[in-house]
Protein backbone atom coordinates (compact mmCIF):
# COMPACT_ATOMS: atom_id res chain seq x y z
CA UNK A 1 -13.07 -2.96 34.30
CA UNK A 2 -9.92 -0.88 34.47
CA UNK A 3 -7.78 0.84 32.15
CA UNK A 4 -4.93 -0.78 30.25
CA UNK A 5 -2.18 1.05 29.52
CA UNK A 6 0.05 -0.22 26.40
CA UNK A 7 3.11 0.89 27.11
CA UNK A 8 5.22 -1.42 24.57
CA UNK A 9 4.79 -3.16 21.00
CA UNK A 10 7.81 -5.55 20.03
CA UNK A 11 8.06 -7.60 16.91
CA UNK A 12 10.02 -11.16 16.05
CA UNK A 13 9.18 -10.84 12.36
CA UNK A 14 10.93 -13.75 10.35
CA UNK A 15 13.43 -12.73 7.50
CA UNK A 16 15.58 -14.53 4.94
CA UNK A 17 18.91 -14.10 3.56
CA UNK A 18 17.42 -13.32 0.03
CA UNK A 19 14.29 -13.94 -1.91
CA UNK A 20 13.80 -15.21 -5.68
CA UNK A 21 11.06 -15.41 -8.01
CA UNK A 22 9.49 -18.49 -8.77
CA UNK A 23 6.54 -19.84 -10.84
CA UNK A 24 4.28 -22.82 -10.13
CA UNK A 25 0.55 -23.62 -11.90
CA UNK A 26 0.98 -20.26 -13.75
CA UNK A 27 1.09 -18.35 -10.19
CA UNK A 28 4.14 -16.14 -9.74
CA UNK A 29 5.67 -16.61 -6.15
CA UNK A 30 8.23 -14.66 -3.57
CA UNK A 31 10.02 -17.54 -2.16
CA UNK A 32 12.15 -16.95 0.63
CA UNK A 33 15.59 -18.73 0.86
CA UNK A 34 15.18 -21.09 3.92
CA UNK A 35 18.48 -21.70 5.02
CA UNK A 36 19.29 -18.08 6.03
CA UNK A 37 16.61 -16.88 8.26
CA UNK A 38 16.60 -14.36 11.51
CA UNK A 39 13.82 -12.34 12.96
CA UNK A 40 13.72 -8.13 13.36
CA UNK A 41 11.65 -6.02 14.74
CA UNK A 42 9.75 -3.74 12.41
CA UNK A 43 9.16 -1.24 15.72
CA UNK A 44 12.74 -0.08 15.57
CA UNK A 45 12.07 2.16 12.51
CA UNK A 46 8.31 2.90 12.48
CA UNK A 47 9.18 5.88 10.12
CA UNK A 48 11.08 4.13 7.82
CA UNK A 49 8.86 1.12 7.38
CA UNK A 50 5.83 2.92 6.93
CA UNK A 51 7.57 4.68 4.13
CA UNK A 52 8.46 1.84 2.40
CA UNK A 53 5.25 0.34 2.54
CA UNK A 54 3.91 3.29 1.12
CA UNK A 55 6.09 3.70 -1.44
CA UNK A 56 5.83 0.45 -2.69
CA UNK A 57 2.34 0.59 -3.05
CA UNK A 58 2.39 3.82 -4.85
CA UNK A 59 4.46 1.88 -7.48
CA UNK A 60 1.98 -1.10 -7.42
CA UNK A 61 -1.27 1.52 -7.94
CA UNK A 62 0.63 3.92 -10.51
CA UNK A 63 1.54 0.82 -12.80
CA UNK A 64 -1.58 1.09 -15.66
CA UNK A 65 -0.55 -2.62 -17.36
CA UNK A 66 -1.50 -3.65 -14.41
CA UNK A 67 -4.34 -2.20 -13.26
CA UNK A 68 -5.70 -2.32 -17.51
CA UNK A 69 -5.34 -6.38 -17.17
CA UNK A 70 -7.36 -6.34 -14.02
CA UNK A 71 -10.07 -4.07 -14.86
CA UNK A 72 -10.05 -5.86 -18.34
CA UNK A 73 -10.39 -9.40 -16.18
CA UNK A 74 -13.57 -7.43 -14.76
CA UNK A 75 -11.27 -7.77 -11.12
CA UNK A 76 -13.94 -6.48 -8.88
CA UNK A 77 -13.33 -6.21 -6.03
CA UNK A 78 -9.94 -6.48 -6.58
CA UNK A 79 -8.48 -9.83 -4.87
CA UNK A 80 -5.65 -11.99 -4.64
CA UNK A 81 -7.98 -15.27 -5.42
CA UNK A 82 -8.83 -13.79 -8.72
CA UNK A 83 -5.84 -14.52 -10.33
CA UNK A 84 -6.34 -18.25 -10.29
CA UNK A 85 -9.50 -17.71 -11.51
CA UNK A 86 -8.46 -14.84 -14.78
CA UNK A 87 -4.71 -15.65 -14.81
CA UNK A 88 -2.10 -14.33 -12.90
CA UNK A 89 -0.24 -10.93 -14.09
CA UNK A 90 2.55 -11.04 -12.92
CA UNK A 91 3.69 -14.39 -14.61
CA UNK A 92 1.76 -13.76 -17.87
CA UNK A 93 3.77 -10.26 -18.38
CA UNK A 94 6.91 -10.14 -16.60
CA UNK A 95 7.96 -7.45 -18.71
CA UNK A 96 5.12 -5.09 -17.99
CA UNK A 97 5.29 -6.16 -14.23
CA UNK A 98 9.27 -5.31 -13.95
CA UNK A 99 8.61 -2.01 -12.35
CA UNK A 100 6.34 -3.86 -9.26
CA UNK A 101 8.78 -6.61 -9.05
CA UNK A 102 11.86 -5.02 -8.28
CA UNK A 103 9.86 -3.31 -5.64
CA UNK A 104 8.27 -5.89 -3.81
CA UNK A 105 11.61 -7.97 -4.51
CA UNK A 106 13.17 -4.89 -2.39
CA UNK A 107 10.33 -4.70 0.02
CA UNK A 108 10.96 -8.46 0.57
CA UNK A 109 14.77 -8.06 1.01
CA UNK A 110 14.58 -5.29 3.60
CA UNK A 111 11.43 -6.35 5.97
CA UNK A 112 10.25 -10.12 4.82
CA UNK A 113 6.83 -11.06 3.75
CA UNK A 114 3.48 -10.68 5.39
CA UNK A 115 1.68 -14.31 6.42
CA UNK A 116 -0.32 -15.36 3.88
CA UNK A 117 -3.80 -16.44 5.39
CA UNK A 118 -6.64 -15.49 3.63
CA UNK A 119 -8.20 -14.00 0.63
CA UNK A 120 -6.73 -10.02 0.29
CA UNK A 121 -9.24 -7.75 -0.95
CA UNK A 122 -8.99 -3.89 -1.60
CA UNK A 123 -10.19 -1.32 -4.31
CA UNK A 124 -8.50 0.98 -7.25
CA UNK A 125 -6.94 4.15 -6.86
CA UNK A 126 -9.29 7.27 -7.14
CA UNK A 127 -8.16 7.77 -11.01
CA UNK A 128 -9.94 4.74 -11.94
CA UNK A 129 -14.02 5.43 -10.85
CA UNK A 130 -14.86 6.29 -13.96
CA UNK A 131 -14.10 3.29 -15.49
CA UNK A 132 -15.36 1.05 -12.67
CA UNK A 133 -18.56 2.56 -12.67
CA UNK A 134 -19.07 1.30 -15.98
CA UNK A 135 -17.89 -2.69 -15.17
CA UNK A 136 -20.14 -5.17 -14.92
CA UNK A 137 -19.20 -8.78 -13.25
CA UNK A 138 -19.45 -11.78 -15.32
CA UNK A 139 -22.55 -14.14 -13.65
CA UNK A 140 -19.61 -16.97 -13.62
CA UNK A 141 -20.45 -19.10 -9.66
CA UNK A 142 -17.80 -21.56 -11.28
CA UNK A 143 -15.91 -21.56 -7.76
CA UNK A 144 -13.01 -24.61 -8.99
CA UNK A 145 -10.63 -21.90 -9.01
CA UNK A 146 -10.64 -21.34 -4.98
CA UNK A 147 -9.58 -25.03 -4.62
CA UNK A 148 -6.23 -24.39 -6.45
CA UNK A 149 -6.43 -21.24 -4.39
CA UNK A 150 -6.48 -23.00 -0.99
CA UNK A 151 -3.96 -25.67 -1.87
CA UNK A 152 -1.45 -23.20 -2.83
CA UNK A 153 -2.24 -21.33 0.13
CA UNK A 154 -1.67 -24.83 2.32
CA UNK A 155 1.43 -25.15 0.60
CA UNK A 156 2.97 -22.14 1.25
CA UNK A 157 2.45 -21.55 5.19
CA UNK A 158 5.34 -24.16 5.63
CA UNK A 159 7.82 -22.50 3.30
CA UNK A 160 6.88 -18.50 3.88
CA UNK A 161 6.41 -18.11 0.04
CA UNK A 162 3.74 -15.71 -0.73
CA UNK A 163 2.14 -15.08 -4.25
CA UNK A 164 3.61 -11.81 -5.61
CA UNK A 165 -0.09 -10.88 -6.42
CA UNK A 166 -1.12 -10.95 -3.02
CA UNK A 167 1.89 -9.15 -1.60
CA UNK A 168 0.86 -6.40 -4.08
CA UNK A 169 -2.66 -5.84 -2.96
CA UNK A 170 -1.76 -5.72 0.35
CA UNK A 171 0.97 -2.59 -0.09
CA UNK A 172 -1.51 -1.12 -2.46
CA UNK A 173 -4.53 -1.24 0.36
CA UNK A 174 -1.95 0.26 2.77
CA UNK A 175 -1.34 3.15 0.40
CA UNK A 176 -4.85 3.80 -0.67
CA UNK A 177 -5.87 3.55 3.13
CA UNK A 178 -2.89 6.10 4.15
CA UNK A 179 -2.94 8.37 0.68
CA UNK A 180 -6.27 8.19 -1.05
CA UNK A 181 -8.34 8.26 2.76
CA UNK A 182 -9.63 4.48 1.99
CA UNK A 183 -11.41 3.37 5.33
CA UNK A 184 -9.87 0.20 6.03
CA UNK A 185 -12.14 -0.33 9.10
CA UNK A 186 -10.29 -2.89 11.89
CA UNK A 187 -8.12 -5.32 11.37
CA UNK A 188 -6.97 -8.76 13.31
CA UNK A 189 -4.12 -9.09 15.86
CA UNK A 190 -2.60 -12.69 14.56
CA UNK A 191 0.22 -14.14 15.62
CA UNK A 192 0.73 -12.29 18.85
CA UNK A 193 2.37 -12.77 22.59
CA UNK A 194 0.11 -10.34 25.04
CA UNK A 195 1.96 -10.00 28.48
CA UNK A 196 0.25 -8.16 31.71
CA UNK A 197 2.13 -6.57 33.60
CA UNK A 198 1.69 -5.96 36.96
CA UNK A 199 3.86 -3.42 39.57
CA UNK A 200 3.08 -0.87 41.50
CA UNK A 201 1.17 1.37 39.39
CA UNK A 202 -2.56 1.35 39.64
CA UNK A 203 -3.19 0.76 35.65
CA UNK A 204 -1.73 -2.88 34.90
CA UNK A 205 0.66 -2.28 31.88
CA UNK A 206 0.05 -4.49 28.58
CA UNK A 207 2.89 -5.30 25.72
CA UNK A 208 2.69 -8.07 22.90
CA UNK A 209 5.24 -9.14 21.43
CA UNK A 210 4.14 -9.79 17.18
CA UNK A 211 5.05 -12.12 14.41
CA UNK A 212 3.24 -11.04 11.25
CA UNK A 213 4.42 -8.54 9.51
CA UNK A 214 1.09 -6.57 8.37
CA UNK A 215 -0.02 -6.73 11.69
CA UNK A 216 3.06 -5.06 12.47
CA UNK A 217 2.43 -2.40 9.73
CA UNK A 218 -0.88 -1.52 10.99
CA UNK A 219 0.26 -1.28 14.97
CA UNK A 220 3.01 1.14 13.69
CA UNK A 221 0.68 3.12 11.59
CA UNK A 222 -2.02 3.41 14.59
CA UNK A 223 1.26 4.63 17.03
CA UNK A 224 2.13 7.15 14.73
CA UNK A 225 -1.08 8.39 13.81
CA UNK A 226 -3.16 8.03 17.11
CA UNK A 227 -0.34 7.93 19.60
CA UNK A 228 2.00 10.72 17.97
CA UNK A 229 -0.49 12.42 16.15
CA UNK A 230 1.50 12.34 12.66
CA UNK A 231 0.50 11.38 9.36
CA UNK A 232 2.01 9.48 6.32
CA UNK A 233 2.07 11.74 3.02
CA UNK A 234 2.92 12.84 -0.04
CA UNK A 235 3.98 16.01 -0.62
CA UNK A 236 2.33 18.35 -3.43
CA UNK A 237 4.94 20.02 -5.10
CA UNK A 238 7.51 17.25 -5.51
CA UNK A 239 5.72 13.85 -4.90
CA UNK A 240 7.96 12.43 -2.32
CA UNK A 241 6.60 10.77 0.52
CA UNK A 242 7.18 12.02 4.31
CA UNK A 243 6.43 11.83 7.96
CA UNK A 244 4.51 14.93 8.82
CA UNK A 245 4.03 16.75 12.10
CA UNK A 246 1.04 17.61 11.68
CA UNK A 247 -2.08 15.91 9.17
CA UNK A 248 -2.60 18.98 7.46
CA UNK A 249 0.60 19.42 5.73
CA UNK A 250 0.71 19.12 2.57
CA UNK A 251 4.46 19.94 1.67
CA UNK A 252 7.50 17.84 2.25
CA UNK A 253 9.60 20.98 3.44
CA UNK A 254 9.10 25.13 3.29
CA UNK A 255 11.42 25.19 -0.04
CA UNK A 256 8.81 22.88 -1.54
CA UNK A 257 5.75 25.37 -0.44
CA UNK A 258 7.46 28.24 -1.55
CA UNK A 259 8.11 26.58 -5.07
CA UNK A 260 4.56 25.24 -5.15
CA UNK A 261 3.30 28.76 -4.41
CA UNK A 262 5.93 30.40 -7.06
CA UNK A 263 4.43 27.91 -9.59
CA UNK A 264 1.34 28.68 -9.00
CA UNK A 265 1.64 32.64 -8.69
CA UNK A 266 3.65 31.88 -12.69
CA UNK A 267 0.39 29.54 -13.70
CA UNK A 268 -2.38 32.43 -12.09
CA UNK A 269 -0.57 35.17 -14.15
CA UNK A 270 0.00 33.16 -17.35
CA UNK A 271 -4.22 32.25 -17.26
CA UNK A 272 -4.69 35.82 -16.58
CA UNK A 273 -2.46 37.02 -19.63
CA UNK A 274 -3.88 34.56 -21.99
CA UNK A 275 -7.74 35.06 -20.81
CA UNK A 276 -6.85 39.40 -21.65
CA UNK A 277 -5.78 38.08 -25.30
CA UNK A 278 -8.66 36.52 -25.93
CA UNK A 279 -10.59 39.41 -24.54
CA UNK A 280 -8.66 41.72 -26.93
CA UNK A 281 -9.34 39.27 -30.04
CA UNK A 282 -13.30 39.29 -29.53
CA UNK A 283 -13.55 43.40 -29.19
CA UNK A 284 -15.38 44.43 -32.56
CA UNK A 285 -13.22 46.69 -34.97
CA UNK A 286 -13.66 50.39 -34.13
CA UNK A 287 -15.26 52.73 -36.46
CA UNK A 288 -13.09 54.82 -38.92
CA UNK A 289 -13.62 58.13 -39.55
């Protein structure tokens, strides 16, 4: 069998002229506005969409009213489909969900919406083992709620709404895949155009041209990571979130390593200080003459 060489991803990802929020059955949806509609492609800024996507699922996993209701809804795993079954979040408490709304609503605006095809599933950050070691699933097969599930889903693959639940999950499994080390494992190749190519080079050359955008997402993940060797991250000292070099850095730039390490020197010689005070405090009195 011989070699391919893919030498070229393109996408023709579909997206509108704005997005609103809209709620049907109790389900909160991003529905795109129809009549304003023209396709990208995501592969012109790998950097900067892989950023975003991060980003906004660092907002989605550091937002505790939401992760509270779903852990409290015994959401394990966590998936999309269980908020027909517990109620839906995001339209029960728009107020607590403002912070994840405005940045999916921004997501949405800059890069469109994924397809929605099937059930998302993913975990909970790292911070929140402790508590899901101690949850125990409700012995509930009632399974009427995945037949509202399916029509809505039906419904929507005409109009490219998507629930704002399931856009959520799917940014937070990106970030907990690229931050937290979460093995995602593969993932599908939908909605694709594979071309061969054939010249005069020995190794026949192989592009596709892609129209979902999380298949997108994960194509310019595995180029950056696998083909450039870089790595999505956050840095240590000041949180943000950067394209590094190499996978080992932890620091968004050498002033934020040298404040990191000044910190740290300050924090070392503070503990130090404070552990010789106690020291002094638990010497017994000396003798008097």
């Amino acid at each position: 069998m011989p070699t391919l060489n893919f030498t070229h991803f393109s996408g023709a990802v579909p997206r509108y002229g704005g997005y609103s929020l809209e709620q049907t059955d109790g389900i909160l949806y991003l529905v795109p506005d129809t009549l304003a509609v023209r396709r990208y492609d995501p592969f012109e800024d790998i950097d900067g969409l892989l950023l975003e996507v991060v980003k906004a699922g660092a907002i989605v996993a550091a937002c505790e009213p939401f992760l509270d209701y779903c852990l409290s809804h015994k959401m394990l795993p966590l998936r999309d489909v269980e908020f027909w079954r517990q109620g839906d979040f995001f339209a029960a408490r728009p107020k607590e969900a403002r912070p994840i709304l405005d940045a999916l609503l921004a997501f949405a605006g800059r890069y469109g919406l994924p397809i929605w095809e099937g059930i998302v599933t993913t975990t909970y950050p790292a911070r929140c083992a402790q508590r899901l070691m101690a949850l125990c699933q409700d012995g509930n097969d009632d399974t009427a709620y995945m037949m509202r599930y399916e029509a809505a889903r039906r419904a929507c693959q005409s109009s490219g709404a998507v629930p704002v639940c399931t856009l959520a999950l799917t940014l937070l499994d990106f970030y907990l895949q690229w931050i937290e080390g979460l093995d995602g494992g593969f993932f599908p190749i939908r909605h694709a155009d594979w071309l061969m190519a054939y010249g005069q080079e020995k190794t026949p050359r192989l592009t596709a041209q892609v129209y979902d955008l999380t298949t997108c997402i994960n194509l310019a993940y595995a180029v950056l990571t696998a083909g450039q060797g870089k790595a999505v991250r956050q840095c240590k000292h000041c949180g943000t979130f950067f394209i590094a070099e190499d996978r080992r850095a932890e620091y968004c730039s050498p002033r934020c390593r040298g404040a990191y390490n000044s910190k740290m020197t300050r924090k070392r010689a503070k503990e130090r200080k404070e552990k010789a005070g106690e020291n002094l405090t638990c010497l017994p009195p000396s003798d008097t003459i």
